[in-house]
PDB file of N, CA and C in Angstrom:
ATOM      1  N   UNK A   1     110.742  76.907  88.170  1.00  0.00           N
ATOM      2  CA  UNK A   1     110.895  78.364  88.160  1.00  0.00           C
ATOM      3  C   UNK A   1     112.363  78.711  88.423  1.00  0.00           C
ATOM      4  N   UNK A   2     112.856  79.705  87.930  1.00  0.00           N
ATOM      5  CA  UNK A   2     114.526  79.779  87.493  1.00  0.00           C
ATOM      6  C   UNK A   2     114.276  81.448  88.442  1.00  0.00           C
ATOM      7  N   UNK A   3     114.799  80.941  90.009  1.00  0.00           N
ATOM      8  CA  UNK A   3     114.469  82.366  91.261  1.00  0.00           C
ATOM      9  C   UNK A   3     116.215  82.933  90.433  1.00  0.00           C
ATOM     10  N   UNK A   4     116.997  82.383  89.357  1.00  0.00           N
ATOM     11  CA  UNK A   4     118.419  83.152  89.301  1.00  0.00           C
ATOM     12  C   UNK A   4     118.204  84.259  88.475  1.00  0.00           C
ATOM     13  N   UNK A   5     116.810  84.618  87.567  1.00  0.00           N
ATOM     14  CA  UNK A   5     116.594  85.501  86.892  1.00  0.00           C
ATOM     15  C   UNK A   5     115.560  86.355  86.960  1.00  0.00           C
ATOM     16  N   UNK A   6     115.907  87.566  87.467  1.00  0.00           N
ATOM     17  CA  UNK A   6     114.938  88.569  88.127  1.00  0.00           C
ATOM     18  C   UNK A   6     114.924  89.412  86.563  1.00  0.00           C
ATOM     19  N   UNK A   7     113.310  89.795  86.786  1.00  0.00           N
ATOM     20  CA  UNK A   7     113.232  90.485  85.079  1.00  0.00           C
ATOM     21  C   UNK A   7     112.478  91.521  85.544  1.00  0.00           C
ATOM     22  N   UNK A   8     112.614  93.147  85.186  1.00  0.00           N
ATOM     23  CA  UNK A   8     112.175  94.658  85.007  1.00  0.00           C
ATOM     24  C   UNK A   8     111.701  94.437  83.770  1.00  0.00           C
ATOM     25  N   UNK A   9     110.239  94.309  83.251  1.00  0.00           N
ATOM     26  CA  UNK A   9     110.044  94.730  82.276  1.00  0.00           C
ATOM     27  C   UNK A   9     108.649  95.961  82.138  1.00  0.00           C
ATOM     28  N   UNK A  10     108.448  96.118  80.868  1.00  0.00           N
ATOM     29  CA  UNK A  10     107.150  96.901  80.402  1.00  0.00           C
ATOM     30  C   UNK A  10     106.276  96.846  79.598  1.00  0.00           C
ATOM     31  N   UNK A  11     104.827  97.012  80.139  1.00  0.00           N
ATOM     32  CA  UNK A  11     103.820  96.590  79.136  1.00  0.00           C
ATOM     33  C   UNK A  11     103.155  97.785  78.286  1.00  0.00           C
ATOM     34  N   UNK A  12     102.825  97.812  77.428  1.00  0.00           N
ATOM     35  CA  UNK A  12     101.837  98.539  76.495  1.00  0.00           C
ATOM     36  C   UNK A  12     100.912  98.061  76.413  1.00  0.00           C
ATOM     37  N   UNK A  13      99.740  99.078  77.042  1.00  0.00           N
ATOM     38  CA  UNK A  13      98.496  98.324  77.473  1.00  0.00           C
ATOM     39  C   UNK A  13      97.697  98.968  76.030  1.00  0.00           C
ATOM     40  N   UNK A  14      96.293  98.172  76.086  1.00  0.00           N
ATOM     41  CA  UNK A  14      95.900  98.915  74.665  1.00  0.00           C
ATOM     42  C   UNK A  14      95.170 100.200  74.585  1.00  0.00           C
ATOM     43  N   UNK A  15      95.911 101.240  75.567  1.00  0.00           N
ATOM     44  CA  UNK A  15      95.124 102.119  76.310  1.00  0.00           C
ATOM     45  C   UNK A  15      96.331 103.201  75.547  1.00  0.00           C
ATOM     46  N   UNK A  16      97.611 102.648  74.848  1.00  0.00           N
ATOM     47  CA  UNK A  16      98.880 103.510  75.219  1.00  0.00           C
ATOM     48  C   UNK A  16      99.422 103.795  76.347  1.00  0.00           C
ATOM     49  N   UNK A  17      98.999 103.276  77.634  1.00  0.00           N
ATOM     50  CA  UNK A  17      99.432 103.492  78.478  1.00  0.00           C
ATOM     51  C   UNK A  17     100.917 102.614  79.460  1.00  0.00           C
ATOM     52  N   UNK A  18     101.684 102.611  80.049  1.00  0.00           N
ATOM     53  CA  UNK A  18     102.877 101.769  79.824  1.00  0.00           C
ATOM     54  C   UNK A  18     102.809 101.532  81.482  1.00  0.00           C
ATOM     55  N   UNK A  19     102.969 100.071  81.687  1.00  0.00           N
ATOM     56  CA  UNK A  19     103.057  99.656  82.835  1.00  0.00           C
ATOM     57  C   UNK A  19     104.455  98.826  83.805  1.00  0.00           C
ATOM     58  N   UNK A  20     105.192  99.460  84.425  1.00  0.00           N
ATOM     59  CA  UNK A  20     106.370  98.749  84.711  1.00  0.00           C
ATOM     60  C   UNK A  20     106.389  97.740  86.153  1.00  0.00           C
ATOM     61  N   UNK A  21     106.978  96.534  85.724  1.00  0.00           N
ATOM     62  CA  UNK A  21     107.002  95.652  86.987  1.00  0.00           C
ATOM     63  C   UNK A  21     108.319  95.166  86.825  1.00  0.00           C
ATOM     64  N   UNK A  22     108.036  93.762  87.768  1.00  0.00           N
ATOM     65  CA  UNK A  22     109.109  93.393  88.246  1.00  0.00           C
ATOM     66  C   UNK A  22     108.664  91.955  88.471  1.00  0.00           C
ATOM     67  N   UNK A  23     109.681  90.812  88.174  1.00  0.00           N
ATOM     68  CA  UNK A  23     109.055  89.264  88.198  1.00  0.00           C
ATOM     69  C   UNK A  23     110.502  88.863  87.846  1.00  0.00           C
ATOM     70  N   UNK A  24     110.401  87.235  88.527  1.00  0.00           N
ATOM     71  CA  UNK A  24     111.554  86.569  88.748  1.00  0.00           C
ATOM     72  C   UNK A  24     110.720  85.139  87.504  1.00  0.00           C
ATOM     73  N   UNK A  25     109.845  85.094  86.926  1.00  0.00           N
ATOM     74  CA  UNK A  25     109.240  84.091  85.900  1.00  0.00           C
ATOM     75  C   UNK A  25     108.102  85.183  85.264  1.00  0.00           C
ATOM     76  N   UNK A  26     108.984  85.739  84.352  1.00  0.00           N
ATOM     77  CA  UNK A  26     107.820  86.458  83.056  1.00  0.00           C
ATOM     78  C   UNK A  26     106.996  86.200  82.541  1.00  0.00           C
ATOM     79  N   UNK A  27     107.143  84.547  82.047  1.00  0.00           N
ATOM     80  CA  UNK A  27     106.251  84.203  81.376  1.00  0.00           C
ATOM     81  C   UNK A  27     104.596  84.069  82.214  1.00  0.00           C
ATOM     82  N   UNK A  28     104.694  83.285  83.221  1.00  0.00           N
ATOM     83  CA  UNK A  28     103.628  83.149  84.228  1.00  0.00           C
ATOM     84  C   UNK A  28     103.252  84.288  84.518  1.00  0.00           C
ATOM     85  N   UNK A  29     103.919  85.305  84.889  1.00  0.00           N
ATOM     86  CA  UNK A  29     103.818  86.975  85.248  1.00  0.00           C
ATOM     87  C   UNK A  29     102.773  87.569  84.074  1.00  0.00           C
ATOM     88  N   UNK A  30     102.915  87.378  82.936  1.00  0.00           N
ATOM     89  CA  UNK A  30     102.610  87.683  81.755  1.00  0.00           C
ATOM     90  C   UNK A  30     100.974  86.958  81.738  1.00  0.00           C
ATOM     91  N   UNK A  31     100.931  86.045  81.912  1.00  0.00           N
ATOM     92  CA  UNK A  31      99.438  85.059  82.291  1.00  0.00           C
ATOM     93  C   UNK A  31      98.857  85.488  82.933  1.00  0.00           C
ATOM     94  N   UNK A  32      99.041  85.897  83.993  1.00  0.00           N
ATOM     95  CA  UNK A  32      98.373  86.244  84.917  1.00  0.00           C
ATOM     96  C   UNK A  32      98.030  88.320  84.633  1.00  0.00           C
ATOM     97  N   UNK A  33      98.818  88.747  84.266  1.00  0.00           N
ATOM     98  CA  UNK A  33      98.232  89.870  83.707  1.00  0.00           C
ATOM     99  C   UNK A  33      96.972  90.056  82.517  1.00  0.00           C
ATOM    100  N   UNK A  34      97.296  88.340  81.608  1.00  0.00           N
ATOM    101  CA  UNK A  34      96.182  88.689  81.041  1.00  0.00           C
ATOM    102  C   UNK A  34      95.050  88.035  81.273  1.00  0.00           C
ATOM    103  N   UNK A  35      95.011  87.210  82.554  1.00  0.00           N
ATOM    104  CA  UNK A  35      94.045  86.489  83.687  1.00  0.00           C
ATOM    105  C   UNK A  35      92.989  87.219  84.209  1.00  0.00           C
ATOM    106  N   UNK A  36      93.774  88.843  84.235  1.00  0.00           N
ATOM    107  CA  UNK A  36      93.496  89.808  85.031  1.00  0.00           C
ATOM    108  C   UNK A  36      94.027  89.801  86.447  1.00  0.00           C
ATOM    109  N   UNK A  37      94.519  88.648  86.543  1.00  0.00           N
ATOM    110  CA  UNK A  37      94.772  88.289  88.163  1.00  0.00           C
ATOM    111  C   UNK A  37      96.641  89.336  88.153  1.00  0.00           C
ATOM    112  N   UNK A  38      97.240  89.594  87.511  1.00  0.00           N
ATOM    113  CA  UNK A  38      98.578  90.761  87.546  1.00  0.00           C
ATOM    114  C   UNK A  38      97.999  91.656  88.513  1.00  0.00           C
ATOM    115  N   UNK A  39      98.789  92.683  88.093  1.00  0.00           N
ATOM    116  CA  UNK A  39      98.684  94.439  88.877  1.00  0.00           C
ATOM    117  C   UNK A  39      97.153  94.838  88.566  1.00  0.00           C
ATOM    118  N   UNK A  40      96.717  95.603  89.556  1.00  0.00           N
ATOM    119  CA  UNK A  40      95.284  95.860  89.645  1.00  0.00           C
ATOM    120  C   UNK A  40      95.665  96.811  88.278  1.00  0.00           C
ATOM    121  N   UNK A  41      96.248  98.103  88.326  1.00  0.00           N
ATOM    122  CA  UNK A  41      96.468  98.658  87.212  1.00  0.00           C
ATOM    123  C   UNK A  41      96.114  97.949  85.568  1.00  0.00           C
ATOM    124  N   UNK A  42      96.721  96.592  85.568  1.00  0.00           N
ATOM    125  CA  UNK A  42      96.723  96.517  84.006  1.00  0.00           C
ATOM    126  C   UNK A  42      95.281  95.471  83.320  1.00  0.00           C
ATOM    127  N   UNK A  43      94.594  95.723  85.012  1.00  0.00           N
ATOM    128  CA  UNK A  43      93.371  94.528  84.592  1.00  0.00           C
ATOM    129  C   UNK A  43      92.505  95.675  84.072  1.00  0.00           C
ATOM    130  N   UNK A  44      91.986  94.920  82.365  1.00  0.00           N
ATOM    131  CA  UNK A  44      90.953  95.336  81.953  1.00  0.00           C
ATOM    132  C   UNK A  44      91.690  96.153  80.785  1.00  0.00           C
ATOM    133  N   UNK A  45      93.267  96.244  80.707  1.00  0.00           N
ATOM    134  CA  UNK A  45      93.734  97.116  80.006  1.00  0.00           C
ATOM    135  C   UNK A  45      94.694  96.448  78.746  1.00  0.00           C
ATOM    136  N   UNK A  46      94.025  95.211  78.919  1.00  0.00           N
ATOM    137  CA  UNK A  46      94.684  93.864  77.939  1.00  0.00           C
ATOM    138  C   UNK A  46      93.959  94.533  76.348  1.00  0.00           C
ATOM    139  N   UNK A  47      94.624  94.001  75.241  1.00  0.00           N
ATOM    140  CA  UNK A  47      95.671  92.775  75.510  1.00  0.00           C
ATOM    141  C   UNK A  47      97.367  93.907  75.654  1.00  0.00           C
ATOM    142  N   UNK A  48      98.132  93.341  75.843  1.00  0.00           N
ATOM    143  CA  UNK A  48      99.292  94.089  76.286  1.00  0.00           C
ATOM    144  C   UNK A  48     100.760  93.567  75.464  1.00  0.00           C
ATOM    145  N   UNK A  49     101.415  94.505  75.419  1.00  0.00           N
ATOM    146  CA  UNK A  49     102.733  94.225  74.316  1.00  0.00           C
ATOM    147  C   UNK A  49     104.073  94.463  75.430  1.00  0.00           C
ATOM    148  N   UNK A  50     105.045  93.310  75.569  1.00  0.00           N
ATOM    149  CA  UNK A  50     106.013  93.614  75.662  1.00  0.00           C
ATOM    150  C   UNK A  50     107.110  94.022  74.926  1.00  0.00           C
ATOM    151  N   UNK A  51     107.351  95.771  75.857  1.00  0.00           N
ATOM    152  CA  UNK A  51     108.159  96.600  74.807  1.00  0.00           C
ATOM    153  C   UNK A  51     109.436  96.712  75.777  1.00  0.00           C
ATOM    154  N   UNK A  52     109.846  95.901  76.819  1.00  0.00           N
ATOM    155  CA  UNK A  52     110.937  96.315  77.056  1.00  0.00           C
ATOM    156  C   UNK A  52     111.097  95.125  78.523  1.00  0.00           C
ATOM    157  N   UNK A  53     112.860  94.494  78.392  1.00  0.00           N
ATOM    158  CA  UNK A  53     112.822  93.797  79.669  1.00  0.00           C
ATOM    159  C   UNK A  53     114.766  93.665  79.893  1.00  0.00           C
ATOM    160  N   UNK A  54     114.723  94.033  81.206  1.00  0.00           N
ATOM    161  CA  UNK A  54     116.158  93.797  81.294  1.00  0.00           C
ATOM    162  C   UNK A  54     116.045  92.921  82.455  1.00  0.00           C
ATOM    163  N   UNK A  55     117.134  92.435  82.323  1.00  0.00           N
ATOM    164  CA  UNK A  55     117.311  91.501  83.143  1.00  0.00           C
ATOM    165  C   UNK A  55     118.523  91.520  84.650  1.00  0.00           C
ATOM    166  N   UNK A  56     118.238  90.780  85.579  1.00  0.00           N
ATOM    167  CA  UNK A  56     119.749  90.904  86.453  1.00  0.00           C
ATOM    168  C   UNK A  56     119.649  89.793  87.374  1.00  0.00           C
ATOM    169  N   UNK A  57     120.769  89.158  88.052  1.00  0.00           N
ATOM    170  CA  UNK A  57     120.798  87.770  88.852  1.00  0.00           C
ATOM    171  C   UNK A  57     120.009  88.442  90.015  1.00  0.00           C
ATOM    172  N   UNK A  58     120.467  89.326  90.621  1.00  0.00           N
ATOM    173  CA  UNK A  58     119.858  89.791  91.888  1.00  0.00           C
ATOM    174  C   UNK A  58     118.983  90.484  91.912  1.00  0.00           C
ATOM    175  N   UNK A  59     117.634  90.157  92.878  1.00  0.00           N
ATOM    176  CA  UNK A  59     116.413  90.395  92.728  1.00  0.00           C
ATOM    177  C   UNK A  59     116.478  92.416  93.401  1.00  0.00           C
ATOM    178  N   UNK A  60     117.664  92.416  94.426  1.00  0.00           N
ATOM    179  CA  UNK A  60     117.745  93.919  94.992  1.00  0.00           C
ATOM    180  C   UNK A  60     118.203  94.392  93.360  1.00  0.00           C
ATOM    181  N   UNK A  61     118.863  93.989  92.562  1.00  0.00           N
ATOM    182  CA  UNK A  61     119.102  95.056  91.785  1.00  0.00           C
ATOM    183  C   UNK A  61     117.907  95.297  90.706  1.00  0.00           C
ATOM    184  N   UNK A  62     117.077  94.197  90.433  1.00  0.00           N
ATOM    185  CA  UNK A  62     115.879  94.538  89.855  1.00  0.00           C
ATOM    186  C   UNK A  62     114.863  95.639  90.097  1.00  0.00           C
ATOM    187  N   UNK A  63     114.988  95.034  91.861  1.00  0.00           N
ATOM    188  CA  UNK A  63     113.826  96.364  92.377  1.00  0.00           C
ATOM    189  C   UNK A  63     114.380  97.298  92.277  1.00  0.00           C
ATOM    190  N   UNK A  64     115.940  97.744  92.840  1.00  0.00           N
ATOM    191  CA  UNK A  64     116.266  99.459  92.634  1.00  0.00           C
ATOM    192  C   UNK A  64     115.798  99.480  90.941  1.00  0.00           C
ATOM    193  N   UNK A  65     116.034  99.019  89.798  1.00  0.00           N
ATOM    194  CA  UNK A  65     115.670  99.019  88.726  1.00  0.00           C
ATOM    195  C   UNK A  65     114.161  99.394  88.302  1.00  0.00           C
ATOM    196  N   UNK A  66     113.726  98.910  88.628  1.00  0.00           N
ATOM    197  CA  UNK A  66     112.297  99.198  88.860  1.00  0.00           C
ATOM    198  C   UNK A  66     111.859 100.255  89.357  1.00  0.00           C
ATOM    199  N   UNK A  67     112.128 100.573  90.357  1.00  0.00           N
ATOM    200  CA  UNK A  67     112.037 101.589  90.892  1.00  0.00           C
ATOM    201  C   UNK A  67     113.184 103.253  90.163  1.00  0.00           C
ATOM    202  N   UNK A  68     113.320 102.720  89.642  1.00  0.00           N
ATOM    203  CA  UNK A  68     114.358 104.049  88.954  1.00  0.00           C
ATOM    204  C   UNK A  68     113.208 104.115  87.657  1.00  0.00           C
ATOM    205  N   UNK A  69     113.297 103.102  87.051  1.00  0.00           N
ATOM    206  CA  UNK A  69     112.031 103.102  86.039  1.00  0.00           C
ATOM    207  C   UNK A  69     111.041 103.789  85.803  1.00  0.00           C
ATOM    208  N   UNK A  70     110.056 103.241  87.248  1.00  0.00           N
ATOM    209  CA  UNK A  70     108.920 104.077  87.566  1.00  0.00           C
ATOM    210  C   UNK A  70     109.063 105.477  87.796  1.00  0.00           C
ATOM    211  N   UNK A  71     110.131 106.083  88.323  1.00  0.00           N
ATOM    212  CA  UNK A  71     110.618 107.907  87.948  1.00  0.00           C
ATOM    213  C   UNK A  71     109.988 108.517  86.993  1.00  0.00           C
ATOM    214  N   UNK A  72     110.808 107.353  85.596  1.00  0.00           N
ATOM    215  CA  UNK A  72     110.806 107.975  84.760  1.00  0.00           C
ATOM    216  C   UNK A  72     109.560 108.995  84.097  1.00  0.00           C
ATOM    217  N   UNK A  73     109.642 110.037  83.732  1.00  0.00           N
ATOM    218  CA  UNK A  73     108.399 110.485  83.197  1.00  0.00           C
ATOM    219  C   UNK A  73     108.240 109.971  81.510  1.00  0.00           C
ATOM    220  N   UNK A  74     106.984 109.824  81.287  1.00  0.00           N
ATOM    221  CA  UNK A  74     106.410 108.821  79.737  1.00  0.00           C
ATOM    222  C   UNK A  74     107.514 109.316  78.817  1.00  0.00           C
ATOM    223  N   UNK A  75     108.470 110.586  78.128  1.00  0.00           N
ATOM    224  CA  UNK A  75     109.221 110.740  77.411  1.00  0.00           C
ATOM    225  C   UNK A  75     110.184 110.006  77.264  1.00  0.00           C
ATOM    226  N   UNK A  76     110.477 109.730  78.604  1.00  0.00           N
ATOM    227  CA  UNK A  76     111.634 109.078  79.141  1.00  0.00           C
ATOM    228  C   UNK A  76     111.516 108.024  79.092  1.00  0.00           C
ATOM    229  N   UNK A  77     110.729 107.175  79.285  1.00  0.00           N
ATOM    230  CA  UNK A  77     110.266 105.472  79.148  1.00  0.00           C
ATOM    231  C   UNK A  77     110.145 105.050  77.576  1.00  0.00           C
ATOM    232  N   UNK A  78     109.802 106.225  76.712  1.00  0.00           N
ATOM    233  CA  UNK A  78     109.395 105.806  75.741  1.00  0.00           C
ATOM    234  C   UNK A  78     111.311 106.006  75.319  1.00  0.00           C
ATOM    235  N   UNK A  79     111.496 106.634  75.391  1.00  0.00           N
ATOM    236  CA  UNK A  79     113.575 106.854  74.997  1.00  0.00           C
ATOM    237  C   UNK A  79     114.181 105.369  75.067  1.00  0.00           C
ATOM    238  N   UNK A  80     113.899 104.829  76.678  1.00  0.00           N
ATOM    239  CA  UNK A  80     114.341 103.883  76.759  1.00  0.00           C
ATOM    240  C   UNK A  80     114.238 102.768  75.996  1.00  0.00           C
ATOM    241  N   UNK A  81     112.653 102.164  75.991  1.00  0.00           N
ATOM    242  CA  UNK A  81     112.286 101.249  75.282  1.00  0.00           C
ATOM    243  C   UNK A  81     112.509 101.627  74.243  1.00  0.00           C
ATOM    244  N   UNK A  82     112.914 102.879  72.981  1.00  0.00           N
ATOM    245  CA  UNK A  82     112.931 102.533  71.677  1.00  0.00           C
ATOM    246  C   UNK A  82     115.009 102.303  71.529  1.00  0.00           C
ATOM    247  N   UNK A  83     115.451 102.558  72.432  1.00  0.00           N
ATOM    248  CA  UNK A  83     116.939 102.065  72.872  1.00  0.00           C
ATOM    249  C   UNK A  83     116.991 100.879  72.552  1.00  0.00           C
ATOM    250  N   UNK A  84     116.183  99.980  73.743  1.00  0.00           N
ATOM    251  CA  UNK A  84     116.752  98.423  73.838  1.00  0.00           C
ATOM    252  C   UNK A  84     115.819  97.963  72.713  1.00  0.00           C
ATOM    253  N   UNK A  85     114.728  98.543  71.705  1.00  0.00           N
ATOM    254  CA  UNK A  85     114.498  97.977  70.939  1.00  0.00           C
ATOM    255  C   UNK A  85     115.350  98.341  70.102  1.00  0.00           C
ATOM    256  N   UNK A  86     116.169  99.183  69.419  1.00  0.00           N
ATOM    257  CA  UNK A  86     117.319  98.991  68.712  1.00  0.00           C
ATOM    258  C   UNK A  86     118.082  98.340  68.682  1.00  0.00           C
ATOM    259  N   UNK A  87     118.441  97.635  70.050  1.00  0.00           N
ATOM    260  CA  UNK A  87     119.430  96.860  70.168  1.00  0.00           C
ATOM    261  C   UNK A  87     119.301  95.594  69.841  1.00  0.00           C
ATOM    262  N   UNK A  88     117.723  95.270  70.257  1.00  0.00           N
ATOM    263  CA  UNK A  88     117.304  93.776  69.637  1.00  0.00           C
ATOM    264  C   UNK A  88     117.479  93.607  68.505  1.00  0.00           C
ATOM    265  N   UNK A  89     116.979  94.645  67.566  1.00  0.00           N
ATOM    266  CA  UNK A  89     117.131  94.770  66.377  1.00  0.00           C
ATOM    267  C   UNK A  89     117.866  94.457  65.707  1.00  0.00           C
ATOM    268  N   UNK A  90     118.820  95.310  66.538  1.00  0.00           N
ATOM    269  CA  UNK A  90     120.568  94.972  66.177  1.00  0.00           C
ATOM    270  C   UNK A  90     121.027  93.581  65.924  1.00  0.00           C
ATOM    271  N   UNK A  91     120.982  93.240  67.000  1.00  0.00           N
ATOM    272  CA  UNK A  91     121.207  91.803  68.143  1.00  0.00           C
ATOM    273  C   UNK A  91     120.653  90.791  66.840  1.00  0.00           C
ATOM    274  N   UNK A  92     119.421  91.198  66.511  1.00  0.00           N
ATOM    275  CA  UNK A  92     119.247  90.252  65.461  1.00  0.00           C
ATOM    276  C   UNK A  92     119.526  90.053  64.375  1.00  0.00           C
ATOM    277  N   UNK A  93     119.818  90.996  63.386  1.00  0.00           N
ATOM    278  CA  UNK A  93     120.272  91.391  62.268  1.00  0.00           C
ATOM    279  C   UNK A  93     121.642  90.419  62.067  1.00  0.00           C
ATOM    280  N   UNK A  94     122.505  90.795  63.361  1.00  0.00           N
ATOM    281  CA  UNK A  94     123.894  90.346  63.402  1.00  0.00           C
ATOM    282  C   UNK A  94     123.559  88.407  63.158  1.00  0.00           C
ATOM    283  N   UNK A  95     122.596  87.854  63.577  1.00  0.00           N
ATOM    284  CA  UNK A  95     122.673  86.634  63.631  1.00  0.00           C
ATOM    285  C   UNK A  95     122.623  85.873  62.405  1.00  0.00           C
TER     286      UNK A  95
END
């Protein structure tokens, strides 16, 4: 497990509904959400799409991250995530 990479990301549950956390190993994080064993919130609300994940070395700057996140009201989350999906986009195109 790699504790140097703290990850903010977000799920799209198949509800439309958008769930934000916080995990230092996504992938396992990600298992266990669809285990049901994740956030009480996203059990039962599978299967789920990751639409958004930033990353940072330090786990305090994840959580303030996270926590700025969760603010956001749904307009606003949805702004974001169609942002950094542009950028992937981008990001990929260029390759």
């Amino acid at each position: 497990m790699d504790n140097n990479e703290h990850t903010v990301y977000i799920l799209k549950c198949k509800d439309n509904s958008l769930y934000t956390g916080y995990t230092n190993n996504l992938e396992n994080r990600l298992k266990m959400h669809r285990e049901g064993k994740g956030a009480k919130y996203t059990r039962g609300r599978g299967p789920f799409q990751v639409v958004y994940i930033e990353k940072f070395s330090m786990k305090e700057e994840a959580m303030k991250r996270e926590y700025q996140i969760k603010q956001l009201d749904r307009k606003e989350k949805m702004l974001l995530i169609r942002n950094w999906l542009k950028e992937v986009m981008k990001n990929e195109s260029s390759k």
